[in-house]
Protein backbone atom coordinates (compact mmCIF):
# COMPACT_ATOMS: atom_id res chain seq x y z
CA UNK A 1 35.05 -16.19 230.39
CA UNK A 2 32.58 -15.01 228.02
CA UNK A 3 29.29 -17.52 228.23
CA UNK A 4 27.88 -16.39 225.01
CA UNK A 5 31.30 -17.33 222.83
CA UNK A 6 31.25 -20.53 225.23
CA UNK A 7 27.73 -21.21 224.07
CA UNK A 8 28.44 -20.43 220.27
CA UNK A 9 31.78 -22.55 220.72
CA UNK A 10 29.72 -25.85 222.07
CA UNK A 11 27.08 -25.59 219.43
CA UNK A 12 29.92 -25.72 216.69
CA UNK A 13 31.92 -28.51 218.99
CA UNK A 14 28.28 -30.22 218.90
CA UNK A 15 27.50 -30.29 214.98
CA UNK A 16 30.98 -31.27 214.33
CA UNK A 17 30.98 -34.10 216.59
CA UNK A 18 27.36 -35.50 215.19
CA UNK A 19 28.61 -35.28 211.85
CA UNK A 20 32.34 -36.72 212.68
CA UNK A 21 30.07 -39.66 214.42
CA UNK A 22 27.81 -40.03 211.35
CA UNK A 23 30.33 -40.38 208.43
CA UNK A 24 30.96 -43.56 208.88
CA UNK A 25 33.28 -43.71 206.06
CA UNK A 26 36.42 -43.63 207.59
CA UNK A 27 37.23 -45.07 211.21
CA UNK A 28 39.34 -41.78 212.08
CA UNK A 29 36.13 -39.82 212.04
CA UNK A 30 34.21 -42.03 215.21
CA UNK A 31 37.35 -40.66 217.86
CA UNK A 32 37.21 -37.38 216.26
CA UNK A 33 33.35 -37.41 217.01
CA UNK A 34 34.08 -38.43 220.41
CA UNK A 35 36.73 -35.86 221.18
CA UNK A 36 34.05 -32.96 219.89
CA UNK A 37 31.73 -34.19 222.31
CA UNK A 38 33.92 -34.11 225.06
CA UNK A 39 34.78 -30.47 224.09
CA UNK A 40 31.41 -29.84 223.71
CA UNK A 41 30.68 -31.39 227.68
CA UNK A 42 33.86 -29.29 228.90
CA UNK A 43 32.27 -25.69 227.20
CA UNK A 44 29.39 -26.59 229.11
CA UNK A 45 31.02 -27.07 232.41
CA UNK A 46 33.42 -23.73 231.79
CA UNK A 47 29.97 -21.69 231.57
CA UNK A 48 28.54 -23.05 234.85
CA UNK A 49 33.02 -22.03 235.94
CA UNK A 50 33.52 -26.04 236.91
CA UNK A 51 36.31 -26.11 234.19
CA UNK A 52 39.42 -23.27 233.86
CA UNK A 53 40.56 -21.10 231.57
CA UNK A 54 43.71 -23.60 230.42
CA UNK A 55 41.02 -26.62 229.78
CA UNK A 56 39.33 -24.50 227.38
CA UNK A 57 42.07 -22.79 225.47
CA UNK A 58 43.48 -26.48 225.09
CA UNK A 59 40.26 -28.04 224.06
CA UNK A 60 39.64 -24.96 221.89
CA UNK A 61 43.20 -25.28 220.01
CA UNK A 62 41.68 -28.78 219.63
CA UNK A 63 38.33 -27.51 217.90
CA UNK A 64 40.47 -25.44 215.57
CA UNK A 65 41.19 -28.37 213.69
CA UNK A 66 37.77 -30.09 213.58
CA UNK A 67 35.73 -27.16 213.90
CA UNK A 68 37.33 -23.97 213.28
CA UNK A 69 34.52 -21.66 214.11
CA UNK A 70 34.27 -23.73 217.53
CA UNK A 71 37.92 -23.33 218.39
CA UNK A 72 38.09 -19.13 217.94
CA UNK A 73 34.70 -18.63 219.65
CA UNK A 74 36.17 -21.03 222.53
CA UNK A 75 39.77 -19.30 222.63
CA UNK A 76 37.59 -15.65 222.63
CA UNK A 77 35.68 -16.82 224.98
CA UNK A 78 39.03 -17.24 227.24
CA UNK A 79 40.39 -13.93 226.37
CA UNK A 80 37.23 -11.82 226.95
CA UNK A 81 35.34 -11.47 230.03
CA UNK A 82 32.05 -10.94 230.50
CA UNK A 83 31.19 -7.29 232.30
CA UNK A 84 30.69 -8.20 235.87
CA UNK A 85 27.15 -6.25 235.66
CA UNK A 86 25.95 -9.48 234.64
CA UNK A 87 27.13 -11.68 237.41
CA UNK A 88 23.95 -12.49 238.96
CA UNK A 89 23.50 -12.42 243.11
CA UNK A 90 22.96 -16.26 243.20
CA UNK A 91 26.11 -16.48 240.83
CA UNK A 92 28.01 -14.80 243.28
CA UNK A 93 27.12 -17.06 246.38
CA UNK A 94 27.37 -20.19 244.05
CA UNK A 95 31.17 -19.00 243.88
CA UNK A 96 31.77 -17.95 247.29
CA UNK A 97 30.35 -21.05 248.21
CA UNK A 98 32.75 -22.94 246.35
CA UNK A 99 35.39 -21.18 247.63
CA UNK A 100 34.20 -22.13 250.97
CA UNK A 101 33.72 -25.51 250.40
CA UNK A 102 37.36 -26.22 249.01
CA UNK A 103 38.55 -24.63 251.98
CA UNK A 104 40.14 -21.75 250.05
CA UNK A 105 38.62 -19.24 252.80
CA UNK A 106 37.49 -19.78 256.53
CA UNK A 107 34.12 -19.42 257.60
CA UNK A 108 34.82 -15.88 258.76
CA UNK A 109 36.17 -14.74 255.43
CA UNK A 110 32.82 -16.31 254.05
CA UNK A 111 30.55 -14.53 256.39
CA UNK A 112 32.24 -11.39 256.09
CA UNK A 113 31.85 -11.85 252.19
CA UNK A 114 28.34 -13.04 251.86
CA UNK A 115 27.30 -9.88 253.66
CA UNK A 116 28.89 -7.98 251.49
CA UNK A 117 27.68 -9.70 247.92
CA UNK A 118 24.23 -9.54 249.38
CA UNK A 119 24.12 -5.85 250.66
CA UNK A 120 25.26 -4.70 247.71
CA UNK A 121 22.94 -6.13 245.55
């Protein structure tokens, strides 16, 4: 996913929800407040790759309706990738280390791996 239309996505999320939360007019606008900053919190987490792809395109279809600028930068951001030049060495073993820790690879599949990720780099 692309960070920078994840970033531009939560900052939209973010206004929206503050102002939802502040117009205190109508009581439909306080859960609609809420829900933007829960989209906002689950942009965030997508960027560090806690969250999937399928969280944020729903939560983004979401934004479209309170914040439509949020919801297309959120469903680009699932549709483009960012180059993987820009996946950073510590990035890299943050992942593999996931992977590792969920048990999705055995510790000889890690090793084998984290040689590779850091000779390469």
């Amino acid at each position: 996913m692309n960070k920078t239309y994840l970033t531009v996505a939560q900052v939209f999320a973010l206004i929206s929800g503050i102002a939802f939360l502040l117009a205190f007019m109508a009581i439909i606008t306080i859960p609609l407040g809420v829900l933007n900053i829960v989209a906002f919190n689950v942009l965030g987490k997508a960027k560090k790759g806690i969250v999937d792809k399928d969280k944020v395109r729903n939560w983004s279809i979401y934004l479209i309706f309170t914040s439509l600028i949020g919801g297309i930068f959120g469903l680009l951001a699932v549709e483009s990738d960012e180059p993987s030049s820009s996946t950073s060495l510590e990035q890299k073993l943050i992942e593999l280390n996931r992977l590792y820790d969920n048990n999705f690879i055995t510790k000889e599949e890690y090793d084998i791996r984290r040689k590779k990720i850091i000779e390469k780099d």
